[in-house]
C-alpha atoms as a PDB file:
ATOM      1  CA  UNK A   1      20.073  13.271  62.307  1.00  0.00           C
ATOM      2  CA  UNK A   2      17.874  10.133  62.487  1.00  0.00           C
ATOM      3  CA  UNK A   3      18.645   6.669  64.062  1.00  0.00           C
ATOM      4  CA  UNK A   4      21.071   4.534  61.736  1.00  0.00           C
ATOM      5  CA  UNK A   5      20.725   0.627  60.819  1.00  0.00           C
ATOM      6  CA  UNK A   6      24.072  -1.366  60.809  1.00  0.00           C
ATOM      7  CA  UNK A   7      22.695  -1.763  56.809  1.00  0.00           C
ATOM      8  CA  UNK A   8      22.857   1.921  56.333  1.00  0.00           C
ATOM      9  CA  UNK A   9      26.285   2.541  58.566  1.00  0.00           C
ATOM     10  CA  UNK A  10      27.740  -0.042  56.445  1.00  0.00           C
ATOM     11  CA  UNK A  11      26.895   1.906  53.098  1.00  0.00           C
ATOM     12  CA  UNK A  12      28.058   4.872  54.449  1.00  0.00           C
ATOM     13  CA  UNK A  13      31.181   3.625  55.359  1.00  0.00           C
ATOM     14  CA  UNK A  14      31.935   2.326  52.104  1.00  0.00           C
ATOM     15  CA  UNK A  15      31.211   5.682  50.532  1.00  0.00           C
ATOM     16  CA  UNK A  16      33.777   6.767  52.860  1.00  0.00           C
ATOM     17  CA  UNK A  17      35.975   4.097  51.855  1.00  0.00           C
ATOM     18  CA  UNK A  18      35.866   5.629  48.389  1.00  0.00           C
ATOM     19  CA  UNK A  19      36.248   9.099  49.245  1.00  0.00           C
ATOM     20  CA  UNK A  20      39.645   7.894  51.360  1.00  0.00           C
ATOM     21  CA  UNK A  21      40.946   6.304  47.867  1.00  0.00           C
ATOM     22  CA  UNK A  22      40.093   9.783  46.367  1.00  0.00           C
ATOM     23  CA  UNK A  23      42.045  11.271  48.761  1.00  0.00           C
ATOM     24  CA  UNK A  24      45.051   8.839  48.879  1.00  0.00           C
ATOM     25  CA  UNK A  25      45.539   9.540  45.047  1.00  0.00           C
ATOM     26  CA  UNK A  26      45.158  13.317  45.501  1.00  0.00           C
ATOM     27  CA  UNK A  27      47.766  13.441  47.644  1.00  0.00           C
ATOM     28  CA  UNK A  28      50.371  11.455  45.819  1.00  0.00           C
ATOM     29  CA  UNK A  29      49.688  13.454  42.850  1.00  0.00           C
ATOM     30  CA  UNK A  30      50.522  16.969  45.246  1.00  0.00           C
ATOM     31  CA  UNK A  31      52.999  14.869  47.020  1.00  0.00           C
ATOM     32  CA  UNK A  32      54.562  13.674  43.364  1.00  0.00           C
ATOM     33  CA  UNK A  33      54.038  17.044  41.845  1.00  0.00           C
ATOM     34  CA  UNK A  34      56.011  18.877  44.884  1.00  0.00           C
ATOM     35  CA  UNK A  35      58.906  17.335  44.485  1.00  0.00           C
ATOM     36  CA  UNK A  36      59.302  16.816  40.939  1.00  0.00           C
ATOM     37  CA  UNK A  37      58.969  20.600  40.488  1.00  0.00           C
ATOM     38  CA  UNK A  38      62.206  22.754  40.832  1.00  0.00           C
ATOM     39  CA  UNK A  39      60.361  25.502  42.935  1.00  0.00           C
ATOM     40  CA  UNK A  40      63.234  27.721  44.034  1.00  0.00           C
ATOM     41  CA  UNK A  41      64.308  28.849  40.513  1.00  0.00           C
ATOM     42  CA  UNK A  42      60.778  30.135  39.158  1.00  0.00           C
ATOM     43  CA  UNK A  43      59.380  33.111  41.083  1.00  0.00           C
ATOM     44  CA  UNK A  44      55.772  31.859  40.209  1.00  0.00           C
ATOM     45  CA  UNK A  45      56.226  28.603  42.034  1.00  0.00           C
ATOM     46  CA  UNK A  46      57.970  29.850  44.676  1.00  0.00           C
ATOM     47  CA  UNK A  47      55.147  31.947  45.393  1.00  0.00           C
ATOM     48  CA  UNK A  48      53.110  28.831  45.351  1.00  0.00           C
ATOM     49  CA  UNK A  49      55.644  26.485  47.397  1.00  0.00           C
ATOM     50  CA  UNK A  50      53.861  27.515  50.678  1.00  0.00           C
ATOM     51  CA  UNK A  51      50.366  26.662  49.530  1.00  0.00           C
ATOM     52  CA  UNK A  52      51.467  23.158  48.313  1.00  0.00           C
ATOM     53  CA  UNK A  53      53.329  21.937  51.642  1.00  0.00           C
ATOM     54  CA  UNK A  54      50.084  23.409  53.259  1.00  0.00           C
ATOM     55  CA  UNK A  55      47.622  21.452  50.931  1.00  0.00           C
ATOM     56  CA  UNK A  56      50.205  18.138  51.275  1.00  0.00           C
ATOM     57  CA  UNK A  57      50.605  18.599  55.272  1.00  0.00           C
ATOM     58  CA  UNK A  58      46.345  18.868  55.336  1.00  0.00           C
ATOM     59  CA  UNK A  59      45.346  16.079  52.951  1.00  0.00           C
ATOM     60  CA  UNK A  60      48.229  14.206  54.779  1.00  0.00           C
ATOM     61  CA  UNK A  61      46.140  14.829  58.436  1.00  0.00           C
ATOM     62  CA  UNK A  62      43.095  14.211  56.933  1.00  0.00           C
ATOM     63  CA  UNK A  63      44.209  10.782  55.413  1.00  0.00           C
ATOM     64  CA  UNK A  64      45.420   9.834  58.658  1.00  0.00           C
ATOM     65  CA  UNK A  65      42.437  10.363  60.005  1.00  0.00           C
ATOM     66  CA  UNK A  66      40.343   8.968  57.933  1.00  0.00           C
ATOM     67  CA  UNK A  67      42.259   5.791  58.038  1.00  0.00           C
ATOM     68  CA  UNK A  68      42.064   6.074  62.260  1.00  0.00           C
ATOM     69  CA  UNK A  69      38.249   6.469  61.449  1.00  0.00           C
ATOM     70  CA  UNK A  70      37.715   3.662  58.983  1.00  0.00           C
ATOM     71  CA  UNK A  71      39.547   1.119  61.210  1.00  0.00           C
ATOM     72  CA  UNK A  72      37.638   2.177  64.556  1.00  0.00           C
ATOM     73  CA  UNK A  73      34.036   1.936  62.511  1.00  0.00           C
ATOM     74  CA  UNK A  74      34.490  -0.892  60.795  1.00  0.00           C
ATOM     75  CA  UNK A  75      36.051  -2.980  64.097  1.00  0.00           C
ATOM     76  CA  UNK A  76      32.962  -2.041  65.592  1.00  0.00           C
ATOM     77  CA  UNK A  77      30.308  -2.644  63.276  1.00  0.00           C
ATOM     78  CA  UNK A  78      32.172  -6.267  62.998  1.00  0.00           C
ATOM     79  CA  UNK A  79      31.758  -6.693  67.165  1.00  0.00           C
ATOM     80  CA  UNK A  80      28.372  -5.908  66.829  1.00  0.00           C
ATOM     81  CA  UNK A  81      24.851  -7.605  66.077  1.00  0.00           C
ATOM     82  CA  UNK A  82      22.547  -4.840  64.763  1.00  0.00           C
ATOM     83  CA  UNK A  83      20.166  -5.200  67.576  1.00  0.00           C
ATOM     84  CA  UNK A  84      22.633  -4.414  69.693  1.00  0.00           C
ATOM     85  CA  UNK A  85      23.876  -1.595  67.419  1.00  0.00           C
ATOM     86  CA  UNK A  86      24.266   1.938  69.061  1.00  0.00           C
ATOM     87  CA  UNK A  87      24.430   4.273  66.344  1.00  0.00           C
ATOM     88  CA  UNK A  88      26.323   7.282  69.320  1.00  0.00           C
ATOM     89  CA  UNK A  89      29.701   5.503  68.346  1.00  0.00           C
ATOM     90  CA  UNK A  90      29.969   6.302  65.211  1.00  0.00           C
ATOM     91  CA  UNK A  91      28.482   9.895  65.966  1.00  0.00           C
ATOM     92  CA  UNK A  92      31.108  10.147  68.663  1.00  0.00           C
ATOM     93  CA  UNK A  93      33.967   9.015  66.280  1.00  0.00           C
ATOM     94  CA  UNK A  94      32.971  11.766  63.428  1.00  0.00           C
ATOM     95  CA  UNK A  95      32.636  14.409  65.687  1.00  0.00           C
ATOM     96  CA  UNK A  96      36.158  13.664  67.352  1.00  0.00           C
ATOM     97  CA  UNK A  97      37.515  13.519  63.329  1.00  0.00           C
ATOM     98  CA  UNK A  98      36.008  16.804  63.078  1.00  0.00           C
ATOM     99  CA  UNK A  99      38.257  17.998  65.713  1.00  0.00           C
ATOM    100  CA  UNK A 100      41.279  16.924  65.026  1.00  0.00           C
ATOM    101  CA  UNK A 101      40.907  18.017  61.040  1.00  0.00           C
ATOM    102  CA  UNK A 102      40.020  21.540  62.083  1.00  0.00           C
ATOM    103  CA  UNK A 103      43.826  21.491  64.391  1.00  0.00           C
ATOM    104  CA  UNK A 104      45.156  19.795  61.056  1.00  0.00           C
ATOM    105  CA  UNK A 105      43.465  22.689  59.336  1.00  0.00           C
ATOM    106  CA  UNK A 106      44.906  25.638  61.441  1.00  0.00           C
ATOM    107  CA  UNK A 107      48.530  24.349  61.458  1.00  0.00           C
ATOM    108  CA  UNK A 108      48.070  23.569  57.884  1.00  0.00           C
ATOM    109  CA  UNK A 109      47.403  28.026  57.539  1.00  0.00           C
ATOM    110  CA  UNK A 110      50.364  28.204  59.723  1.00  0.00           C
ATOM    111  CA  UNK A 111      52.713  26.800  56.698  1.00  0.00           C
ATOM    112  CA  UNK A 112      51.004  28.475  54.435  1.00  0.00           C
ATOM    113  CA  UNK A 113      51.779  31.832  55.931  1.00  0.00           C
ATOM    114  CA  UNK A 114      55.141  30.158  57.265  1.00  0.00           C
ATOM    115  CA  UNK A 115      54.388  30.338  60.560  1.00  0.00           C
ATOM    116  CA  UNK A 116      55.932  28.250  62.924  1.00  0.00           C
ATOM    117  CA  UNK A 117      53.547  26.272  64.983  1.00  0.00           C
ATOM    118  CA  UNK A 118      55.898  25.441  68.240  1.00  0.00           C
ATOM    119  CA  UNK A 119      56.674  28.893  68.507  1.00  0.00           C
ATOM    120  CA  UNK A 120      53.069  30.307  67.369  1.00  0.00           C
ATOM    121  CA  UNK A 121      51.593  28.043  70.355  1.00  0.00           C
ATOM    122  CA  UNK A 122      54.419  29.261  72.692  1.00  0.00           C
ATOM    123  CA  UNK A 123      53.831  33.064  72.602  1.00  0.00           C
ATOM    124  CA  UNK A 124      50.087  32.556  72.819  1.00  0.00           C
ATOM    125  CA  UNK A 125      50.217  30.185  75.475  1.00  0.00           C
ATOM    126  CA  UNK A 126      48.684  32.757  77.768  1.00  0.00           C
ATOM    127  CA  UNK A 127      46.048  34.155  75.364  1.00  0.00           C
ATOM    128  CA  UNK A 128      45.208  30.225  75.182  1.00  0.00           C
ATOM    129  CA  UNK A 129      45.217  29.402  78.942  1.00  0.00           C
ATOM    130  CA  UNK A 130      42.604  32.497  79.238  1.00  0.00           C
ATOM    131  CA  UNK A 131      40.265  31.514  76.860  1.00  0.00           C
ATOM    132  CA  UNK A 132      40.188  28.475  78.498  1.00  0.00           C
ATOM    133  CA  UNK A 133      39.255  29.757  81.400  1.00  0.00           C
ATOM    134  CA  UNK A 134      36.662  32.129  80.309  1.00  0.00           C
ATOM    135  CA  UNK A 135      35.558  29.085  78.456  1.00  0.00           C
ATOM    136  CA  UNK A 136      35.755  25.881  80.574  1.00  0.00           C
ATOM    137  CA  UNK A 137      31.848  25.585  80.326  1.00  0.00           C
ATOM    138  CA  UNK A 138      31.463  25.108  76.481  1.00  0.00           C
ATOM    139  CA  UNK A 139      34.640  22.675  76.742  1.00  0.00           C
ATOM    140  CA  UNK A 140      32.854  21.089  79.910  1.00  0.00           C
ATOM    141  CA  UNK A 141      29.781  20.541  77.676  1.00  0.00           C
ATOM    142  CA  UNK A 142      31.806  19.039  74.329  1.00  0.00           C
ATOM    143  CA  UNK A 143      33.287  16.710  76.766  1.00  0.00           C
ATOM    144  CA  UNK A 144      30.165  15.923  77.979  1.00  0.00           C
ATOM    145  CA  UNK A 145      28.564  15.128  74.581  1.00  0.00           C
ATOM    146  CA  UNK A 146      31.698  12.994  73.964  1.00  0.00           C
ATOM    147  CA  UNK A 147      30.938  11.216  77.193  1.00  0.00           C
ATOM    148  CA  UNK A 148      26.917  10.893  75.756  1.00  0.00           C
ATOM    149  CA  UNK A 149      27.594   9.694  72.379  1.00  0.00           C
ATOM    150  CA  UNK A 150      30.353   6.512  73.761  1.00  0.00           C
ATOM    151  CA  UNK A 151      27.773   5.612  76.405  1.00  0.00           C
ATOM    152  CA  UNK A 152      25.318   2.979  75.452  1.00  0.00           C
ATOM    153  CA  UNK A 153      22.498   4.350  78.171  1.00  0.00           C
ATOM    154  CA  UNK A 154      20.914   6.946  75.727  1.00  0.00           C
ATOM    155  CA  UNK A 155      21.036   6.456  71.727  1.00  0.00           C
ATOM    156  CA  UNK A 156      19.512   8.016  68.670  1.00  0.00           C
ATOM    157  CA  UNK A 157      16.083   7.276  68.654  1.00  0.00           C
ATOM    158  CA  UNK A 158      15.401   6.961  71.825  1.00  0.00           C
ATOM    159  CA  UNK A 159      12.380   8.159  73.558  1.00  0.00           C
ATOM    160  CA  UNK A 160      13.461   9.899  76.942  1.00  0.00           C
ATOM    161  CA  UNK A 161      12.582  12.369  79.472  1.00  0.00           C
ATOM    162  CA  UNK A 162      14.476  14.980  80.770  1.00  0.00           C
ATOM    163  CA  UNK A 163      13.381  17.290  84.128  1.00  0.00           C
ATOM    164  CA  UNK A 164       9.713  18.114  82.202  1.00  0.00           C
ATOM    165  CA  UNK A 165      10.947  17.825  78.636  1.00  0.00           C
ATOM    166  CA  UNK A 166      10.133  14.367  76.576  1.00  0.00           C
ATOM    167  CA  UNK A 167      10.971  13.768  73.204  1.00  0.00           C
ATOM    168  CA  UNK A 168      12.671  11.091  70.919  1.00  0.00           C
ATOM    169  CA  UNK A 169      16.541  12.069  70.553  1.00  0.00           C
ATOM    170  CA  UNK A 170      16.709  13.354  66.877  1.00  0.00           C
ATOM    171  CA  UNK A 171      20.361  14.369  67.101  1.00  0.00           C
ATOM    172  CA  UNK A 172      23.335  14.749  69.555  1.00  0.00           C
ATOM    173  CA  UNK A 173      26.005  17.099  69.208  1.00  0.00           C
ATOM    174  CA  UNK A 174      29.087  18.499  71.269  1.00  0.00           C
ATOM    175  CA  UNK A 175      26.529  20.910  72.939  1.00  0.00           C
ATOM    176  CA  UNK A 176      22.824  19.791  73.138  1.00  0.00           C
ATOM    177  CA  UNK A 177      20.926  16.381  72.391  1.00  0.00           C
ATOM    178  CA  UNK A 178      18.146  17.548  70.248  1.00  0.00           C
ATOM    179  CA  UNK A 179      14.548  16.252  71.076  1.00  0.00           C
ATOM    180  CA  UNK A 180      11.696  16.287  69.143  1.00  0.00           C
ATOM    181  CA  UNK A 181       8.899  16.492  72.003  1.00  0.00           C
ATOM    182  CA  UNK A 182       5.406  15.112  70.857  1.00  0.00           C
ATOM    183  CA  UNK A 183       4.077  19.052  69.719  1.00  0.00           C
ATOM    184  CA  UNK A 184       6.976  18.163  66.726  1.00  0.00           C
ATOM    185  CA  UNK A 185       9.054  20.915  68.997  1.00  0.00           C
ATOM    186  CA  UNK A 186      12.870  20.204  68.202  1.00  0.00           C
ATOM    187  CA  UNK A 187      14.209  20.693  72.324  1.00  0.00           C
ATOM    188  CA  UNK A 188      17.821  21.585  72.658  1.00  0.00           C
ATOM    189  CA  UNK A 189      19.287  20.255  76.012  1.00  0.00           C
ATOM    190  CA  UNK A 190      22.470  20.982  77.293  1.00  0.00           C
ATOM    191  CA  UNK A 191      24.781  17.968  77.595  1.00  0.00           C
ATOM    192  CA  UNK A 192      25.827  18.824  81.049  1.00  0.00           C
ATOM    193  CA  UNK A 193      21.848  18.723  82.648  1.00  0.00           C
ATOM    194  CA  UNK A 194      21.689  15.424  80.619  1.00  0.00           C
ATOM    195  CA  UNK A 195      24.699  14.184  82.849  1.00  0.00           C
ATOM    196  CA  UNK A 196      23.325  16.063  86.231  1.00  0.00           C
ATOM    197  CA  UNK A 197      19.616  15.096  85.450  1.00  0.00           C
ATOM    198  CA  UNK A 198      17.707  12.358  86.113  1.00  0.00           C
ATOM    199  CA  UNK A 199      16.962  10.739  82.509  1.00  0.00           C
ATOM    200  CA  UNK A 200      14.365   8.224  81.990  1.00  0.00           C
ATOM    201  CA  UNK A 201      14.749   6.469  78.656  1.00  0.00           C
ATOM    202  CA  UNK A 202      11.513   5.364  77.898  1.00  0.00           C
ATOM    203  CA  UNK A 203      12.440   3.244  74.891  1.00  0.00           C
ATOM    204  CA  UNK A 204      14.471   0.857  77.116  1.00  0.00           C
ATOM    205  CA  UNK A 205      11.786  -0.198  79.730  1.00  0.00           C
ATOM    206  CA  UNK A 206      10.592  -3.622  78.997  1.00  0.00           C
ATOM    207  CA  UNK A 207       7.209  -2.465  80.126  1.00  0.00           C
ATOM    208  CA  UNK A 208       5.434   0.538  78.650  1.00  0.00           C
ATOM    209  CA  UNK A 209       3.179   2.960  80.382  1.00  0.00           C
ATOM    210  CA  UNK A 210       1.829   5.806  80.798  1.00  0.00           C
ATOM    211  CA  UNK A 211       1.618   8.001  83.711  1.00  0.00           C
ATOM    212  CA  UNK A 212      -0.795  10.435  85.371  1.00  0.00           C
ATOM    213  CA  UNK A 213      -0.524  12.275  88.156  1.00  0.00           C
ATOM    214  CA  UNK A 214      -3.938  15.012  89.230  1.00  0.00           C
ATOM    215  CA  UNK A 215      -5.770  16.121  91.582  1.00  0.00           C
ATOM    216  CA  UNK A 216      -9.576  16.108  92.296  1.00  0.00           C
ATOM    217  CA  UNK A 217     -11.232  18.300  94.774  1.00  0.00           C
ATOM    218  CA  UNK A 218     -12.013  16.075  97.722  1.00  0.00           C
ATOM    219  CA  UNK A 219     -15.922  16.728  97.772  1.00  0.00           C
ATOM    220  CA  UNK A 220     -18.920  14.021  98.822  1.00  0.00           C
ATOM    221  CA  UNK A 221     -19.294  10.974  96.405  1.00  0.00           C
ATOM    222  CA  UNK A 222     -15.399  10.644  95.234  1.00  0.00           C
ATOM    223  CA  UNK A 223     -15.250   6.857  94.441  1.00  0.00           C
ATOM    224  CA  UNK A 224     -11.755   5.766  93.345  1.00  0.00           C
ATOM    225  CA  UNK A 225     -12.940   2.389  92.589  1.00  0.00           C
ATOM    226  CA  UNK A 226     -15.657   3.757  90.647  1.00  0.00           C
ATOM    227  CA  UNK A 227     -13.517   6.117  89.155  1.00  0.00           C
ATOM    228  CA  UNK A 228     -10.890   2.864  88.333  1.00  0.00           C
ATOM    229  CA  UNK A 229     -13.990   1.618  86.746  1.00  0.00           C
ATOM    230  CA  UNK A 230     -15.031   4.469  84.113  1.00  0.00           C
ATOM    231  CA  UNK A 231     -11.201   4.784  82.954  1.00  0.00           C
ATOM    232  CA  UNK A 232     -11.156   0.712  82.214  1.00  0.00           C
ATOM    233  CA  UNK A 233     -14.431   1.571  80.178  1.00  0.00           C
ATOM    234  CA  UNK A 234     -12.896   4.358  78.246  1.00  0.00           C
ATOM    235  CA  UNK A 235      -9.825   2.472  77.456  1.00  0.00           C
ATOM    236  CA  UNK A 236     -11.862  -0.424  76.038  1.00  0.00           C
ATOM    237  CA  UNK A 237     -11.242   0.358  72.487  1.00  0.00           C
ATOM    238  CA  UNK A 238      -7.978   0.144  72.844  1.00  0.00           C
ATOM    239  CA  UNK A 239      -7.934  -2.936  74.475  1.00  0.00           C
ATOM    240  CA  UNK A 240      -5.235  -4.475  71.870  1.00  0.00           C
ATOM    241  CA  UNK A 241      -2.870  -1.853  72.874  1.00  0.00           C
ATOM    242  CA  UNK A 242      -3.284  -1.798  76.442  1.00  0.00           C
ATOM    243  CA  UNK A 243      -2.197  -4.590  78.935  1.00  0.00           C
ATOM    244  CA  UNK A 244      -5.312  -6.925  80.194  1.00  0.00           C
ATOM    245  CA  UNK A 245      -5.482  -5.562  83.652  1.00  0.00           C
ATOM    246  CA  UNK A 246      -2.682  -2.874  82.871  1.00  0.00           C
ATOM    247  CA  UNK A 247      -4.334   0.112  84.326  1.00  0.00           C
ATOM    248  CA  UNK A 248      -4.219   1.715  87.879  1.00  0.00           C
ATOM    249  CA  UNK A 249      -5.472   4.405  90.028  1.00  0.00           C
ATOM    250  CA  UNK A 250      -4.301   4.995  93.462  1.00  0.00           C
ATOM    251  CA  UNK A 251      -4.394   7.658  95.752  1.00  0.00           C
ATOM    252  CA  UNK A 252      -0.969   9.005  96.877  1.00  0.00           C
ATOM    253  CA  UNK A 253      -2.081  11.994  99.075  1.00  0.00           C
ATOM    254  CA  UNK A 254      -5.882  12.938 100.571  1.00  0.00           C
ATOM    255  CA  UNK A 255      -5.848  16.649 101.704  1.00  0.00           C
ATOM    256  CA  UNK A 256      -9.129  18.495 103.664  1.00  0.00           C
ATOM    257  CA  UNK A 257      -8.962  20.044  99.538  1.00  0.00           C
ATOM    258  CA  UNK A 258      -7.868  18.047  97.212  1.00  0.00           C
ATOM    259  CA  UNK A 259      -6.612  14.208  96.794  1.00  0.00           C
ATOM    260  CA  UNK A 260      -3.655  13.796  94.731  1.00  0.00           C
ATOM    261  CA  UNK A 261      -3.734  10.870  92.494  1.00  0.00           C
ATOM    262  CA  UNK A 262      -2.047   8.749  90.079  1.00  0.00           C
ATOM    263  CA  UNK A 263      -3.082   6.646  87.247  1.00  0.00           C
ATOM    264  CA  UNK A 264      -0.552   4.284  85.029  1.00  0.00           C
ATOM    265  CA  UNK A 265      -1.820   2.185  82.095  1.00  0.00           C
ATOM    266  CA  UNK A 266       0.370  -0.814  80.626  1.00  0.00           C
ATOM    267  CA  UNK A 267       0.752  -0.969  77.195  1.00  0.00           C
ATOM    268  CA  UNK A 268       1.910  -3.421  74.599  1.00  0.00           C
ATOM    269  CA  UNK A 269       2.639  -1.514  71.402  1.00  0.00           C
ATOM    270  CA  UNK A 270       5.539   1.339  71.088  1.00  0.00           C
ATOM    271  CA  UNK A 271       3.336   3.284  68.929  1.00  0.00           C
ATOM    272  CA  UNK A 272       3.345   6.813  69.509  1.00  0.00           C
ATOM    273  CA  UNK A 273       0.173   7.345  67.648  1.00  0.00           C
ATOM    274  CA  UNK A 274      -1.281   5.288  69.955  1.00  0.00           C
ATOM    275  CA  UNK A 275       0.117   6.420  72.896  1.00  0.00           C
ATOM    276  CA  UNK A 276      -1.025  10.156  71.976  1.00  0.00           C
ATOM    277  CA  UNK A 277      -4.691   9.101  71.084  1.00  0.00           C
ATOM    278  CA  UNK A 278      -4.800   6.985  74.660  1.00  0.00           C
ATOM    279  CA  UNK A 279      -3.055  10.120  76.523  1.00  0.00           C
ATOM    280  CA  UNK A 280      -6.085  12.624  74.928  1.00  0.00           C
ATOM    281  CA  UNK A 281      -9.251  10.307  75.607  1.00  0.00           C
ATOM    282  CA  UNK A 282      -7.568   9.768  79.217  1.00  0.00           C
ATOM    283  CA  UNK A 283      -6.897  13.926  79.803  1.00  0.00           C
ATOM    284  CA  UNK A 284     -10.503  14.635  78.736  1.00  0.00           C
ATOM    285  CA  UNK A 285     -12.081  12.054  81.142  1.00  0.00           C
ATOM    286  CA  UNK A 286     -10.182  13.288  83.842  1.00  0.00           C
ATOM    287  CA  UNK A 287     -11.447  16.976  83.114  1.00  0.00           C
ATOM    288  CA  UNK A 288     -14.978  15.333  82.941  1.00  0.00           C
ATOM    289  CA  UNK A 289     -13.978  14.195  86.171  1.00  0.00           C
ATOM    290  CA  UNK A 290     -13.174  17.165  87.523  1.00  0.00           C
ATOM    291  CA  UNK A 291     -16.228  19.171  86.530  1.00  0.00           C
ATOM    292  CA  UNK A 292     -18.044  16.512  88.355  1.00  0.00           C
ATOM    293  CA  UNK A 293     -19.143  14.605  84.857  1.00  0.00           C
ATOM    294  CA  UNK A 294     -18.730  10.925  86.120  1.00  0.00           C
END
């Protein structure tokens, strides 16, 4: 799943607008065909009678659906300007489709083998309040997606960080949001620790940087301001990309061994490239650094 323009929704949802005509005219033709048929006086079609009110009673959900579906989408991609389009909405409205048509689709097995559904839901009412139990962590996690996907916070395409996981949201489901972390790793994280977590969504700062925290062994001749000094100079060539003035060093904690420090560097492009090729030149001048090459 990628990030979705309002140009692109918009197509889609005519597509879907087409398929729901389809679907309209399928089921007046069942719906037409059921009751024109006399199907208690030929054994063939009485055999068939079950799978037709279970086709009719499905395509009947489903159109209702749909039509819920249509009418939510298309309110909201009226409301809103496409740079203030969040593409989760429309995720979160499929997947909640997807629900109910799979409870459409189990009572619509019920007809067919003419089961009652009251009574089929009352004698496993137990079985049902069990698996609930066993399972109140998966459903804790769905409605935890649900709760992701209607929240404008985090959206498809975003570049966030998670505990020590980063990545740009490729997908979000009813159990993980999918990263892809800059290796090209696709990250699976659990709604739930997206909720509990800290999340820092990158793509919504108004100010890019980059961060560095390391250490250097405190030994005779450390210079931070000389060190401030040789990581301006290696940044030079990127001096388009990087804020005039945007880059840091301070030191947030001087042990008898080692002094903990932390570098940021202000950028003005959202480039990833970028970023990556600053990130490497920076990592191998602070190993230099380390080995004592300054």
């Amino acid at each position: 799943m990628v990030e979705l323009g309002k140009s692109k929704l918009e197509a889609n949802e005519r597509r879907r607008r087409i398929a729901f005509v389809v679907k309209v005219l399928g089921y007046i033709s069942l719906f037409f065909i059921r009751e024109s048929l006399d199907w208690e006086k030929e054994p063939l079609l009485l055999r068939l009678s079950s799978l037709m009110d279970a086709l009719v009673f499905l395509l009947a959900g489903n159109i209702l659906i749909s039509l819920g579906r249509l009418f939510l989408v298309r309110f909201y991609l009226r409301k809103k300007k496409s740079e203030s389009l969040h593409s989760n909405f429309v995720l979160g409205i499929n997947h909640i489709a997807n629900l109910l048509n799979v409870v459409f689709f189990l009572f619509a097995v019920m007809i067919f083998f003419q089961i009652k559904p009251i009574e089929f839901l009352g004698s496993i009412a137990l079985v049902a309040a069990a698996i609930a139990i066993l399972s109140k962590d998966y459903i804790t996690n769905m409605f935890n997606g649900l709760i992701i996907m209607f929240s404008d916070q985090i959206t498809l395409g975003d570049y966030i960080q998670v505990a020590d996981q980063k990545g740009k949201i490729q997908d979000i489901t009813l159990l993980n949001v999918v990263l892809m972390n800059d290796d090209g790793d696709l990250v699976l994280i659990p709604n739930s620790l997206i909720l509990s977590s800290q999340v820092v969504n990158h793509s919504r700062q108004s100010v890019r940087r980059l961060t560095f925290e390391f250490e250097l062994g405190n030994r005779p001749g450390l210079n931070v301001d000389r060190m401030e000094e040789k990581l301006t100079e290696v940044i030079r060539p990127f001096a388009q990309e990087v804020k005039k003035g945007g880059l840091s060093l301070r030191a947030l904690e001087i042990r008898k061994e080692v002094v903990k420090l932390k570098l940021q560097i202000q950028l003005n492009t959202p480039s990833r490239e970028v970023e990556k090729k600053i990130r490497r030149k920076i990592n191998q001048t602070l190993i230099d650094l380390e080995h004592g090459h300054q």
